[in-house]
N, C-alpha and C. Protein backbone atom coordinates (compact mmCIF):
# COMPACT_ATOMS: atom_id res chain seq x y z
N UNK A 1 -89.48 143.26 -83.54
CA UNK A 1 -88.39 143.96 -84.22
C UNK A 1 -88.73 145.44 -84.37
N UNK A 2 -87.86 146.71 -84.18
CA UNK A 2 -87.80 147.65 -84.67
C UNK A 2 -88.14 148.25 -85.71
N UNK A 3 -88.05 149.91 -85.78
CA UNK A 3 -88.56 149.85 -87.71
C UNK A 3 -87.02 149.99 -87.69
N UNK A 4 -85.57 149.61 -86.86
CA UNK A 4 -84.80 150.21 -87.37
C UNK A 4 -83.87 148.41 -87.89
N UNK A 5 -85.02 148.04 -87.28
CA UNK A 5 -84.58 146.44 -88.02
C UNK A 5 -85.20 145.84 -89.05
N UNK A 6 -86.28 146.27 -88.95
CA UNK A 6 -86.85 146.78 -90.43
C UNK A 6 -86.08 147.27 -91.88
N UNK A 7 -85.02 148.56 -91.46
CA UNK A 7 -84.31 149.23 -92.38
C UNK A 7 -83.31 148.20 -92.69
N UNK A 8 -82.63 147.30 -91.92
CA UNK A 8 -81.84 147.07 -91.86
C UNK A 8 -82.03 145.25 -92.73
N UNK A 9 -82.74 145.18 -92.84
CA UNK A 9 -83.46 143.72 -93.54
C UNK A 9 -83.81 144.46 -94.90
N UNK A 10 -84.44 145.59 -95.13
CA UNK A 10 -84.39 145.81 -96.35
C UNK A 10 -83.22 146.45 -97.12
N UNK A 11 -82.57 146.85 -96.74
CA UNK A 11 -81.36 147.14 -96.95
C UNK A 11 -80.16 146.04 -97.50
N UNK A 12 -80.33 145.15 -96.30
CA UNK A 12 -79.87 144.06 -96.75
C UNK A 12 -79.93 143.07 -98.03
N UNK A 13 -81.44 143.14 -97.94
CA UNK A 13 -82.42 142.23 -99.56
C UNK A 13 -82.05 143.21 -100.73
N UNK A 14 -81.87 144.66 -100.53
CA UNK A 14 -81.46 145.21 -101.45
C UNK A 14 -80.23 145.01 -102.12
N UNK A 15 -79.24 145.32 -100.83
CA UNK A 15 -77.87 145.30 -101.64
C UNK A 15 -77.30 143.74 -101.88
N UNK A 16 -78.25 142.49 -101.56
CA UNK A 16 -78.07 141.47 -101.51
C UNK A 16 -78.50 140.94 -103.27
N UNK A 17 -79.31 141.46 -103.63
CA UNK A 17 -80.06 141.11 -104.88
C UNK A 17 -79.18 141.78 -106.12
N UNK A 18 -78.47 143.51 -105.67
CA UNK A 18 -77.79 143.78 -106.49
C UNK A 18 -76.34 142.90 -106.98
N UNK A 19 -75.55 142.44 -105.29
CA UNK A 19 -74.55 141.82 -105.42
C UNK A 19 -74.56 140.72 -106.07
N UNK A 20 -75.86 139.81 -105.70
CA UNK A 20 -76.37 138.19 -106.80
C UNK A 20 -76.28 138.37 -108.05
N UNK A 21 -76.54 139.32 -108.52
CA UNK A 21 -76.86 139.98 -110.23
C UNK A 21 -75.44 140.15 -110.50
N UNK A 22 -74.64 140.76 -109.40
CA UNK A 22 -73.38 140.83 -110.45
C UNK A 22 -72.24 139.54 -110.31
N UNK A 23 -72.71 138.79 -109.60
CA UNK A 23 -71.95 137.71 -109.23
C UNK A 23 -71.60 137.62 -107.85
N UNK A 24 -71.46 138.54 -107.00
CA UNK A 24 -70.74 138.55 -106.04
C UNK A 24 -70.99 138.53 -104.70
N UNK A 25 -72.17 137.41 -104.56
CA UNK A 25 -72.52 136.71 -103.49
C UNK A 25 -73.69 136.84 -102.86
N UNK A 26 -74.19 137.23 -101.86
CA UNK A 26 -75.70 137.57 -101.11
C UNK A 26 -75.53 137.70 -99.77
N UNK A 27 -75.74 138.30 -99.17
CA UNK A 27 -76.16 138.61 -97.56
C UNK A 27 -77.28 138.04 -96.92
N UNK A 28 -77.44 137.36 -95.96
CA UNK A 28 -78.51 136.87 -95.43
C UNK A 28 -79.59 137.96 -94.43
N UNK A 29 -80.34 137.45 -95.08
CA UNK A 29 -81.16 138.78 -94.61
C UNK A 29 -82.00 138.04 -93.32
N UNK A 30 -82.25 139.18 -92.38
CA UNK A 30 -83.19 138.62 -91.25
C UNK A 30 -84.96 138.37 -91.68
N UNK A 31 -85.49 137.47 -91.12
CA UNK A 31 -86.95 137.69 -91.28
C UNK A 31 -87.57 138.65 -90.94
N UNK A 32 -88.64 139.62 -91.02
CA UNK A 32 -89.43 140.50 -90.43
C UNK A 32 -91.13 140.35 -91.03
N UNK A 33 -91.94 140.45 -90.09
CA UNK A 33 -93.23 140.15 -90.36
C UNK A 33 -93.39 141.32 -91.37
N UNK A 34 -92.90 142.40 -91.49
CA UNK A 34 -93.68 143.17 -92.42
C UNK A 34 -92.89 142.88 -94.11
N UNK A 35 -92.06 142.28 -94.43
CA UNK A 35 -91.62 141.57 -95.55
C UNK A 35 -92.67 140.94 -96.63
N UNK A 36 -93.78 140.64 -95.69
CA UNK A 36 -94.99 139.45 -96.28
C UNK A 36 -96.44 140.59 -96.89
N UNK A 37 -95.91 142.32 -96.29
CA UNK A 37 -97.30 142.57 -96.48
C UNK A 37 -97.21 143.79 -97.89
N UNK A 38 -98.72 143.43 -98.28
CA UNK A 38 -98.45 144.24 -99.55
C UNK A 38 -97.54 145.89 -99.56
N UNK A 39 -96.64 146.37 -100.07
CA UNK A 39 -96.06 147.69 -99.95
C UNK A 39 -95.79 147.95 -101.36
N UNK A 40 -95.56 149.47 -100.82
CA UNK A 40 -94.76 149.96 -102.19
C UNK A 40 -93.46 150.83 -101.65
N UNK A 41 -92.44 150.69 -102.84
CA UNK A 41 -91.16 151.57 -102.37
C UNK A 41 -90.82 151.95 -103.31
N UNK A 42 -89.48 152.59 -102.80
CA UNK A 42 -88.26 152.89 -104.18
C UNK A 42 -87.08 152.80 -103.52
N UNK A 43 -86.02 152.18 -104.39
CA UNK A 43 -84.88 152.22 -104.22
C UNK A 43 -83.64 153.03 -104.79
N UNK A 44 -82.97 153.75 -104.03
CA UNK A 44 -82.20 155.00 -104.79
C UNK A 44 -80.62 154.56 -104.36
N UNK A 45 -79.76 154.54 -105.17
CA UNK A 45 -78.73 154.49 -105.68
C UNK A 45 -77.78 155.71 -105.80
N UNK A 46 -76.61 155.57 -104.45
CA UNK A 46 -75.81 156.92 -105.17
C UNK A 46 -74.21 156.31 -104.98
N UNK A 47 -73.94 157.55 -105.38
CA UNK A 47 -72.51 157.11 -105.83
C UNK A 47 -71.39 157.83 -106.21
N UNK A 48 -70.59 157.88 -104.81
CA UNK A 48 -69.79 159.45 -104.66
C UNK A 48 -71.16 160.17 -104.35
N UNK A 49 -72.11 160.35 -103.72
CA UNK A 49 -72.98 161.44 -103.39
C UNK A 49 -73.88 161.63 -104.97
N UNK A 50 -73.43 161.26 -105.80
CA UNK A 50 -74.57 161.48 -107.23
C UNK A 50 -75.35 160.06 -107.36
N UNK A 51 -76.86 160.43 -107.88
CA UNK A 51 -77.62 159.66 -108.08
C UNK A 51 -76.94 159.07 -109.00
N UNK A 52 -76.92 157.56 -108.89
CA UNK A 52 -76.99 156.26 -109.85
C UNK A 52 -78.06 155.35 -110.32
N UNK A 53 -79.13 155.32 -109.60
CA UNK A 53 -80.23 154.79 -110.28
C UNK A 53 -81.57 155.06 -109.06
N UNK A 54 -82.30 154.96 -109.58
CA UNK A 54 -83.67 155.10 -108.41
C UNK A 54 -85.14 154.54 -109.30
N UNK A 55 -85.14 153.77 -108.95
CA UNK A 55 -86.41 153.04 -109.47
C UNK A 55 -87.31 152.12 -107.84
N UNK A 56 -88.72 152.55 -108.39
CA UNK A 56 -89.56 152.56 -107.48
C UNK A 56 -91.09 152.07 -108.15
N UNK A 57 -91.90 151.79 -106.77
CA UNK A 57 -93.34 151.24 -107.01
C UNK A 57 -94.52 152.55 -106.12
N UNK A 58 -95.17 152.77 -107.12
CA UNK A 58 -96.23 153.90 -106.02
C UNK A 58 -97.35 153.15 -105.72
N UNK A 59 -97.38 151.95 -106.12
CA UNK A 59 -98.69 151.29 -105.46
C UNK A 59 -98.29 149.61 -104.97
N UNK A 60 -98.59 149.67 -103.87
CA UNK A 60 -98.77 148.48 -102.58
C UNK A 60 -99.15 147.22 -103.71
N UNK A 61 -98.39 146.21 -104.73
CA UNK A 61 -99.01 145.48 -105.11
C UNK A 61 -98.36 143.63 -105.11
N UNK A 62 -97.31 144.44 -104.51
CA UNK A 62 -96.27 142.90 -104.10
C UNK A 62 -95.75 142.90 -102.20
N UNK A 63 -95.16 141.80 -102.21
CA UNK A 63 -94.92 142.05 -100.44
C UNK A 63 -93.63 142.65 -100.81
N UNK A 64 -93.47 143.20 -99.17
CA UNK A 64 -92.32 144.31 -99.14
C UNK A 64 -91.06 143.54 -99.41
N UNK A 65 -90.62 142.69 -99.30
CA UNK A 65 -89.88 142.20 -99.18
C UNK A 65 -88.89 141.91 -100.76
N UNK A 66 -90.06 141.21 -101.61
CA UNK A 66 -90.05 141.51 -103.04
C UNK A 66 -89.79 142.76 -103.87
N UNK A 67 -90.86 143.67 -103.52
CA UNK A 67 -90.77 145.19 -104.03
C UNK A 67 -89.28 145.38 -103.35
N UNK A 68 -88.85 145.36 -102.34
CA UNK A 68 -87.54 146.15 -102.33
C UNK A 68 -86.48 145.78 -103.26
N UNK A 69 -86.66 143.81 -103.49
CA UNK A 69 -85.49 143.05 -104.08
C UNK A 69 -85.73 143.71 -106.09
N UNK A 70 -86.72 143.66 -106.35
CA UNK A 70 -86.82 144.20 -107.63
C UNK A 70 -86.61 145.60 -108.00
N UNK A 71 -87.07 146.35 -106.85
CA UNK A 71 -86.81 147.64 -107.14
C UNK A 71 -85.27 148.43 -106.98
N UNK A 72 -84.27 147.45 -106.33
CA UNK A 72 -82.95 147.43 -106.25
C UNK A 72 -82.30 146.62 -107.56
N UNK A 73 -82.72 145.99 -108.17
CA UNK A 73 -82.24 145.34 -109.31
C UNK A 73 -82.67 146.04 -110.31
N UNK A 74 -83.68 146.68 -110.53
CA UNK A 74 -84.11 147.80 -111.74
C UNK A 74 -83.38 149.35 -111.60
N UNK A 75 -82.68 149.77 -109.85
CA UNK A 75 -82.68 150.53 -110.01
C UNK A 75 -80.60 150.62 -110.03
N UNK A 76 -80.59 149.14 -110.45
CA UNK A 76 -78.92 149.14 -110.96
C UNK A 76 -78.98 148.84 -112.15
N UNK A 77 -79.80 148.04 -112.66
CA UNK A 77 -79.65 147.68 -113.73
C UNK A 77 -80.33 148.25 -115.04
N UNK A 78 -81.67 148.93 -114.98
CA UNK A 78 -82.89 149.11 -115.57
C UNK A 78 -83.25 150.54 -115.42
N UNK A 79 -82.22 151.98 -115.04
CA UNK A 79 -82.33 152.91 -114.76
C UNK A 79 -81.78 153.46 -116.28
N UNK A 80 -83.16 153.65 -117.06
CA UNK A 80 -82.41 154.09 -118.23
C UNK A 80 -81.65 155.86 -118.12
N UNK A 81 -81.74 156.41 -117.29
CA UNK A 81 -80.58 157.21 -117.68
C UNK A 81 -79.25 157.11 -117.02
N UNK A 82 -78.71 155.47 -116.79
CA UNK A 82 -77.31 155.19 -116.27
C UNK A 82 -77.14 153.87 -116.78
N UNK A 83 -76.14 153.56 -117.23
CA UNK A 83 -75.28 152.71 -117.94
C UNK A 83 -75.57 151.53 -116.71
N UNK A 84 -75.84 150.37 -116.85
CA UNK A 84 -76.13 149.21 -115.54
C UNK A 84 -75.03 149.31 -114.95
N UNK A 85 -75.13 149.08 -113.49
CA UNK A 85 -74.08 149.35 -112.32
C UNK A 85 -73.08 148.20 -112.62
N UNK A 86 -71.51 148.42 -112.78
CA UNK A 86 -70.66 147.38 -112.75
C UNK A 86 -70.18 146.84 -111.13
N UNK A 87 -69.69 145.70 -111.62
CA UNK A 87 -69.69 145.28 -110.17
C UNK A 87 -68.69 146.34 -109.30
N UNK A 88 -67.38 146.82 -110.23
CA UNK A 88 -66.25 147.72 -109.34
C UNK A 88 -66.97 149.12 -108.77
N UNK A 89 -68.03 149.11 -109.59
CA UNK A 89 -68.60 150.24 -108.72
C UNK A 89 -69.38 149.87 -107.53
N UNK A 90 -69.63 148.86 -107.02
CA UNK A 90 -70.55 148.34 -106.18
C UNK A 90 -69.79 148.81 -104.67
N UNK A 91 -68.92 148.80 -104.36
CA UNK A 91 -68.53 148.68 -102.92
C UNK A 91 -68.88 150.61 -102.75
N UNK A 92 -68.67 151.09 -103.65
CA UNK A 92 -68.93 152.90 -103.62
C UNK A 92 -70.30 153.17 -103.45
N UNK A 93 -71.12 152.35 -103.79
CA UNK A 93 -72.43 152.57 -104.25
C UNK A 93 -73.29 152.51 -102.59
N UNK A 94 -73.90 153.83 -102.47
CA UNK A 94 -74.70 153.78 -101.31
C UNK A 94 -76.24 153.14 -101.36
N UNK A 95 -76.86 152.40 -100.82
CA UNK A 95 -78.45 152.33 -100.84
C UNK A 95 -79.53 153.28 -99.98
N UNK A 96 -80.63 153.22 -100.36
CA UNK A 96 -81.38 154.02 -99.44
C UNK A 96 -82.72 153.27 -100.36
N UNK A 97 -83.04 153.28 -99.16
CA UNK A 97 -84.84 152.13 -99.40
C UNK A 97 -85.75 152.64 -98.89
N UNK A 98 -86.80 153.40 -99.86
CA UNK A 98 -87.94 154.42 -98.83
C UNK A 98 -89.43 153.40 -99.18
N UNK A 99 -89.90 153.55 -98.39
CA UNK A 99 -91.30 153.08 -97.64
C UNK A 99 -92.37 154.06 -97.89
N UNK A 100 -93.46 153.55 -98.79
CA UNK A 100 -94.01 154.94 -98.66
C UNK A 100 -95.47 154.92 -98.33
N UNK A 101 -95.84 155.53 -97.86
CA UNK A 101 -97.43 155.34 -97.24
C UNK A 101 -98.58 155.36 -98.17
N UNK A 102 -99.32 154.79 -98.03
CA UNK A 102 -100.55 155.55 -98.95
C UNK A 102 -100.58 157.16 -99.38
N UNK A 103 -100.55 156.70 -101.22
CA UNK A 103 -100.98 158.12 -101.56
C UNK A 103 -102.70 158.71 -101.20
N UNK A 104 -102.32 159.87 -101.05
CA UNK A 104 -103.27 160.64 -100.61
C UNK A 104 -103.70 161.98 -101.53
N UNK A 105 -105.01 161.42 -102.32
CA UNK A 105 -105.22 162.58 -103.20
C UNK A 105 -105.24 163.95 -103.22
N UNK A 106 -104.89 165.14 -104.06
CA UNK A 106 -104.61 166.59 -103.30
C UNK A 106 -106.11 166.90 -104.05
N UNK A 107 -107.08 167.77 -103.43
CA UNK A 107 -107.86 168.35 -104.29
C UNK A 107 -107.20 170.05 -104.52
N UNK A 108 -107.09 170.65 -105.30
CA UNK A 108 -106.81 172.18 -106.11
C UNK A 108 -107.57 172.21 -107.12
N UNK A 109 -108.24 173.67 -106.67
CA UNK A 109 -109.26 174.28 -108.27
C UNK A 109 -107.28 174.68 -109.10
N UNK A 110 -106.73 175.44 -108.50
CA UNK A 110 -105.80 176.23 -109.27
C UNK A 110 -104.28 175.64 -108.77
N UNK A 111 -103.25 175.84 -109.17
CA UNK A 111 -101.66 175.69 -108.98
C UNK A 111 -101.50 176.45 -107.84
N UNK A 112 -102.08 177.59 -107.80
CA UNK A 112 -101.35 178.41 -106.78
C UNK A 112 -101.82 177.62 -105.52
N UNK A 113 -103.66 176.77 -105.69
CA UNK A 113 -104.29 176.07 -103.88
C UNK A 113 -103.34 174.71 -104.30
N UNK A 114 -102.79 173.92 -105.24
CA UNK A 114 -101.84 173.12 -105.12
C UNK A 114 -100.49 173.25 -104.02
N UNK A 115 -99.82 174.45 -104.58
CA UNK A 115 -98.85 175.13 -103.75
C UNK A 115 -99.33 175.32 -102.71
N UNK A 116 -99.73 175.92 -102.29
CA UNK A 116 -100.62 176.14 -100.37
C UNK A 116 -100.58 174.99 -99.63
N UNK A 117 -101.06 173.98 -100.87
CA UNK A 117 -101.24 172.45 -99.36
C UNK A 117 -100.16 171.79 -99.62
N UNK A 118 -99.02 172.00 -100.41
CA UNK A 118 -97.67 171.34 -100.69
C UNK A 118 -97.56 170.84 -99.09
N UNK A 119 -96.20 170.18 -98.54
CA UNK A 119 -95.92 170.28 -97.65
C UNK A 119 -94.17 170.07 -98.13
N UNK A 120 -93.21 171.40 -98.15
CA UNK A 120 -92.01 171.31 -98.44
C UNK A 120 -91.11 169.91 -97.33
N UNK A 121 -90.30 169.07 -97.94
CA UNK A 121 -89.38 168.57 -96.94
C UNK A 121 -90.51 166.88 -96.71
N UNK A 122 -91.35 167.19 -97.11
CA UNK A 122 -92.54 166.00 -96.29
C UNK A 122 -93.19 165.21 -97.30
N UNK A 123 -93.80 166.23 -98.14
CA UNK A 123 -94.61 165.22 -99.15
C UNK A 123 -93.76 164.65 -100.58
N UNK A 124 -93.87 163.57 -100.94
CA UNK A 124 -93.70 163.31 -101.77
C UNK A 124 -94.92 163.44 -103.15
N UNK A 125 -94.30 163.57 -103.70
CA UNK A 125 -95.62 164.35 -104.81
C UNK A 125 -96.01 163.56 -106.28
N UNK A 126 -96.95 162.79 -106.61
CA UNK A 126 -97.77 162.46 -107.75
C UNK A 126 -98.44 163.12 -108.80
N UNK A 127 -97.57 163.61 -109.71
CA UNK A 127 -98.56 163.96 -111.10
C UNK A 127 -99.19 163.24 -111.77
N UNK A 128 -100.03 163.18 -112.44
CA UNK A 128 -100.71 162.57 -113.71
C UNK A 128 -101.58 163.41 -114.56
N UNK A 129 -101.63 163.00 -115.61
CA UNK A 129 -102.56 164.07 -116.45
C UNK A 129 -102.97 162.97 -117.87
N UNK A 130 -103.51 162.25 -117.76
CA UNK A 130 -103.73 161.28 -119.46
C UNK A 130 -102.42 160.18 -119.54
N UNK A 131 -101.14 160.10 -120.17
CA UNK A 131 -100.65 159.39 -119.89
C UNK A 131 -99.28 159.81 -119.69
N UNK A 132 -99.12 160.91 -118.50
CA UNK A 132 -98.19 161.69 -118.29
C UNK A 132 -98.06 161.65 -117.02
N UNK A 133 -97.42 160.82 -116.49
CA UNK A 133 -97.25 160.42 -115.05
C UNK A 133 -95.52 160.77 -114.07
N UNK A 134 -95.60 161.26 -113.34
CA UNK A 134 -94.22 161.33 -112.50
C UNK A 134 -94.11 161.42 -111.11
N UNK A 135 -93.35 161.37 -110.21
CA UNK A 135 -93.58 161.66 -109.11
C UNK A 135 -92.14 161.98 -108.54
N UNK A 136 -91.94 162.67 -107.56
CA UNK A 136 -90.70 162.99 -106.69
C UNK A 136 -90.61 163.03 -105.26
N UNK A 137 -89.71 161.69 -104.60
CA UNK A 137 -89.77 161.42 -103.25
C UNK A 137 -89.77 162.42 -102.75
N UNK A 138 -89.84 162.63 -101.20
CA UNK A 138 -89.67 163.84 -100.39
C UNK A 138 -88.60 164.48 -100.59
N UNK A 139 -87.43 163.52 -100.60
CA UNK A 139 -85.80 163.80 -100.50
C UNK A 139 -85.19 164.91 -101.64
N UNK A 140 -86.55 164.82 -102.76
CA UNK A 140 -86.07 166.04 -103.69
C UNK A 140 -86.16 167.42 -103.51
N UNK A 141 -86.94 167.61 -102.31
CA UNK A 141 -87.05 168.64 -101.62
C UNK A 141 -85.96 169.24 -101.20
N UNK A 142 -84.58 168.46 -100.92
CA UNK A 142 -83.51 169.11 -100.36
C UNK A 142 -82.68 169.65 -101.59
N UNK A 143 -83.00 169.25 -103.03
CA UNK A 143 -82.52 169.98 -103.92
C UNK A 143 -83.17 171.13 -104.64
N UNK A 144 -84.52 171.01 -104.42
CA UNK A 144 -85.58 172.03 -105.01
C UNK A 144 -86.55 172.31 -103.86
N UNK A 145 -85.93 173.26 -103.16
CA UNK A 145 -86.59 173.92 -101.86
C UNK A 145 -88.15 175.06 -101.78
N UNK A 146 -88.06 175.23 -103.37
CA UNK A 146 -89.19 176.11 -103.63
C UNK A 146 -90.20 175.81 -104.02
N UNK A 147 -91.51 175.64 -103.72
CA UNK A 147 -92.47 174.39 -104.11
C UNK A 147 -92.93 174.87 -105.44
N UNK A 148 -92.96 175.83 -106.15
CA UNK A 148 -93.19 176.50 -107.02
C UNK A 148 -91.97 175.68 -108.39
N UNK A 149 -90.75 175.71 -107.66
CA UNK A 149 -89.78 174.83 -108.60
C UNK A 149 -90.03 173.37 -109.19
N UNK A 150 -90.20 172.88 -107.56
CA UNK A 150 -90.36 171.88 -107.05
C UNK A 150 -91.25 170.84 -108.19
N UNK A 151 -92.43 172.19 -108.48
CA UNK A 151 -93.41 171.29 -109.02
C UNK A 151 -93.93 171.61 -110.53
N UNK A 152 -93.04 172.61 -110.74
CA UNK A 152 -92.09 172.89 -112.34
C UNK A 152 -91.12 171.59 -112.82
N UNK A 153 -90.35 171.42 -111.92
CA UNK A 153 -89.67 170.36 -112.84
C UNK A 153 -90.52 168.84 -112.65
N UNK A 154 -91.10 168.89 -111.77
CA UNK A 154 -92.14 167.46 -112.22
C UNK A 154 -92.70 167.40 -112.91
N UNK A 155 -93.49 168.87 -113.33
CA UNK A 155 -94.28 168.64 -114.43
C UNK A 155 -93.21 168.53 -116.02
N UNK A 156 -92.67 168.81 -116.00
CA UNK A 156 -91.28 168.61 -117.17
C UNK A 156 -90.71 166.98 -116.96
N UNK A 157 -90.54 166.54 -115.39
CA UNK A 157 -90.43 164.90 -115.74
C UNK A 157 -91.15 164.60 -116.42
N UNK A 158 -92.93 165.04 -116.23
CA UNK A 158 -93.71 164.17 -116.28
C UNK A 158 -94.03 164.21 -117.93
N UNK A 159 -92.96 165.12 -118.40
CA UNK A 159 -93.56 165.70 -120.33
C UNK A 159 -94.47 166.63 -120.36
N UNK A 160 -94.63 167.39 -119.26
CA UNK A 160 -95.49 168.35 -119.44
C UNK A 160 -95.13 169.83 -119.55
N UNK A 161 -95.30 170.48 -120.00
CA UNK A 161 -94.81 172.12 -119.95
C UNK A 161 -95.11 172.76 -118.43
N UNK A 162 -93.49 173.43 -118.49
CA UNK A 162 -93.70 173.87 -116.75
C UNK A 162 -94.81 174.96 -116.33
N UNK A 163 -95.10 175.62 -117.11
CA UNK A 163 -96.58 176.03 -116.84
C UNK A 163 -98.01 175.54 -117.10
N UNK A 164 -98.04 174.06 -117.33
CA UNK A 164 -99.31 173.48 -117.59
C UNK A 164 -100.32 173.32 -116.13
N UNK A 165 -101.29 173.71 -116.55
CA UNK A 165 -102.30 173.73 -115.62
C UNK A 165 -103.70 173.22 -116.37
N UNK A 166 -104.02 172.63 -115.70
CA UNK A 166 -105.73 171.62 -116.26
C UNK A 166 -106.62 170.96 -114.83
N UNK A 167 -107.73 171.39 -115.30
CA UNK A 167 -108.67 171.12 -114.48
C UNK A 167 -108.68 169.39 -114.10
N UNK A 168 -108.09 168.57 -115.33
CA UNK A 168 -107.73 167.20 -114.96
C UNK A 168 -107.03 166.64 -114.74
N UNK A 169 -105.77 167.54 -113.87
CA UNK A 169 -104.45 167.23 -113.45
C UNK A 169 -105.12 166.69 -112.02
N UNK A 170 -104.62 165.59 -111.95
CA UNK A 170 -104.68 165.13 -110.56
C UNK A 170 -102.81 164.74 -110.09
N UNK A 171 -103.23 165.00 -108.82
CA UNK A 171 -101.91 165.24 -107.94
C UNK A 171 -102.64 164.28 -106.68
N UNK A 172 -101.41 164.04 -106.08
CA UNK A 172 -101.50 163.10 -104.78
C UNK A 172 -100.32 163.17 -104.20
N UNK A 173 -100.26 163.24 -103.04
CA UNK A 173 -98.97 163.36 -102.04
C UNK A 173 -98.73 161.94 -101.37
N UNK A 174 -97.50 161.66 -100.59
CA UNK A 174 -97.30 160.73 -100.07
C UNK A 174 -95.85 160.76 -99.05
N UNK A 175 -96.23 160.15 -98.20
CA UNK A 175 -95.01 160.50 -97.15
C UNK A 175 -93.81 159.14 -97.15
N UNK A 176 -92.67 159.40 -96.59
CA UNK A 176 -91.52 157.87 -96.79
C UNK A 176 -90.93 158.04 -95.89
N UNK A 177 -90.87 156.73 -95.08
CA UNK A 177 -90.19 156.27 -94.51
C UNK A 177 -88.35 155.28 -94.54
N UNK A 178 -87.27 156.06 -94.55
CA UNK A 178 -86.08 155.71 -95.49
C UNK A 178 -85.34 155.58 -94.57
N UNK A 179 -84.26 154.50 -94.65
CA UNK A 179 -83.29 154.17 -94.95
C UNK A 179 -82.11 154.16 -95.59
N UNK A 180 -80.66 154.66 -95.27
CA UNK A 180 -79.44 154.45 -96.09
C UNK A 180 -78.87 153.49 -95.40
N UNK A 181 -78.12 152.84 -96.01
CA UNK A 181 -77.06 151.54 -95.71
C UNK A 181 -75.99 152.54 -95.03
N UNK A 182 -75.53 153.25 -94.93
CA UNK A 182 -74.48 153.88 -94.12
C UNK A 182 -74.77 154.18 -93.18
N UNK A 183 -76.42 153.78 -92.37
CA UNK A 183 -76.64 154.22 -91.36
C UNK A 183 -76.35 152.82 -90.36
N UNK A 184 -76.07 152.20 -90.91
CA UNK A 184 -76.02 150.71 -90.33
C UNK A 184 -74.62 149.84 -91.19
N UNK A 185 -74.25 149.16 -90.07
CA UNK A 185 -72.91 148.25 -90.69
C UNK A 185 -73.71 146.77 -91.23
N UNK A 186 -73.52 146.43 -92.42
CA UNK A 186 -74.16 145.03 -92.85
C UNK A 186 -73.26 144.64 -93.14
């Protein structure tokens, strides 16, 4: 199988798990060997073109197949800044299921060698600092083009002040592999 049959099986388990939850049936999804192996994802939710929910896993600890079906049900139902998806909104509602590779730790003495090894458009990006954690797929790149922004408002997801800088900020990048359901008829 393809990775584009790949997309198309998770896609499916996605919008299949949301539709079960609201009553309104299931899609049969194809088998694919990589379903069985440990991954991590996220599932993003839009609607009319605005985000509706996006909930995700940054670490490989269930099979893919699972991680997509939960992370599509948390990210209709369990997205605390949106009211749980009703079913009449469901036929509007786009999916997109990203794949994401091993994070890969950044070393920076300073913000500014952070910024330098950014990679705009590509990396997806990991904060942490004590118990102040966030991260932002690649795809946020097409709304915050300036890596300097970019990594201002993560640190504000993450509760941190947009100029915080600490020698025990660790950062990690990560790349995704995605999927939208409009790229394919299910």
């Amino acid at each position: 199988m393809s990775g584009s049959d790949l997309g198309r099986a998770l896609l499916t388990i996605a919008r299949s798990a949301i539709a079960e939850r609201l009553g309104l049936g299931g899609l049969e999804a194809s088998d694919h060997g990589a379903l069985h192996q440990q991954s991590a994802t996220f599932v993003t939710l839009r609607k009319t073109g605005q985000l509706r929910g996006c909930i995700g896993s940054l670490e490989a600890v269930r099979p893919l197949g699972l991680d997509v079906r939960e992370n599509a049900i948390a990210a209709a139902f369990r997205d605390p800044r949106f009211e749980p998806l009703a079913a009449v909104e469901f036929p509007a509602t786009s999916v997109e299921v990203s794949l994401l590779s091993a994070a890969e730790r950044l070393e920076a003495g300073s913000e500014e060698e952070l910024l330098a090894n950014l990679r705009p458009g590509i990396d997806g990006v990991i904060l942490e600092f004590g118990r102040h954690r966030a991260t932002f797929l690649p795809q946020v790149w097409e709304s915050l083009v300036d890596p300097r922004e970019f990594l201002s408002e993560l640190k504000q997801k993450a509760g941190l002040p947009e100029d915080f800088w600490h020698a025990g900020l660790s950062v990690s990048r990560y790349s995704v592999t995605k999927w939208v359901d409009l790229d394919f008829a299910l």
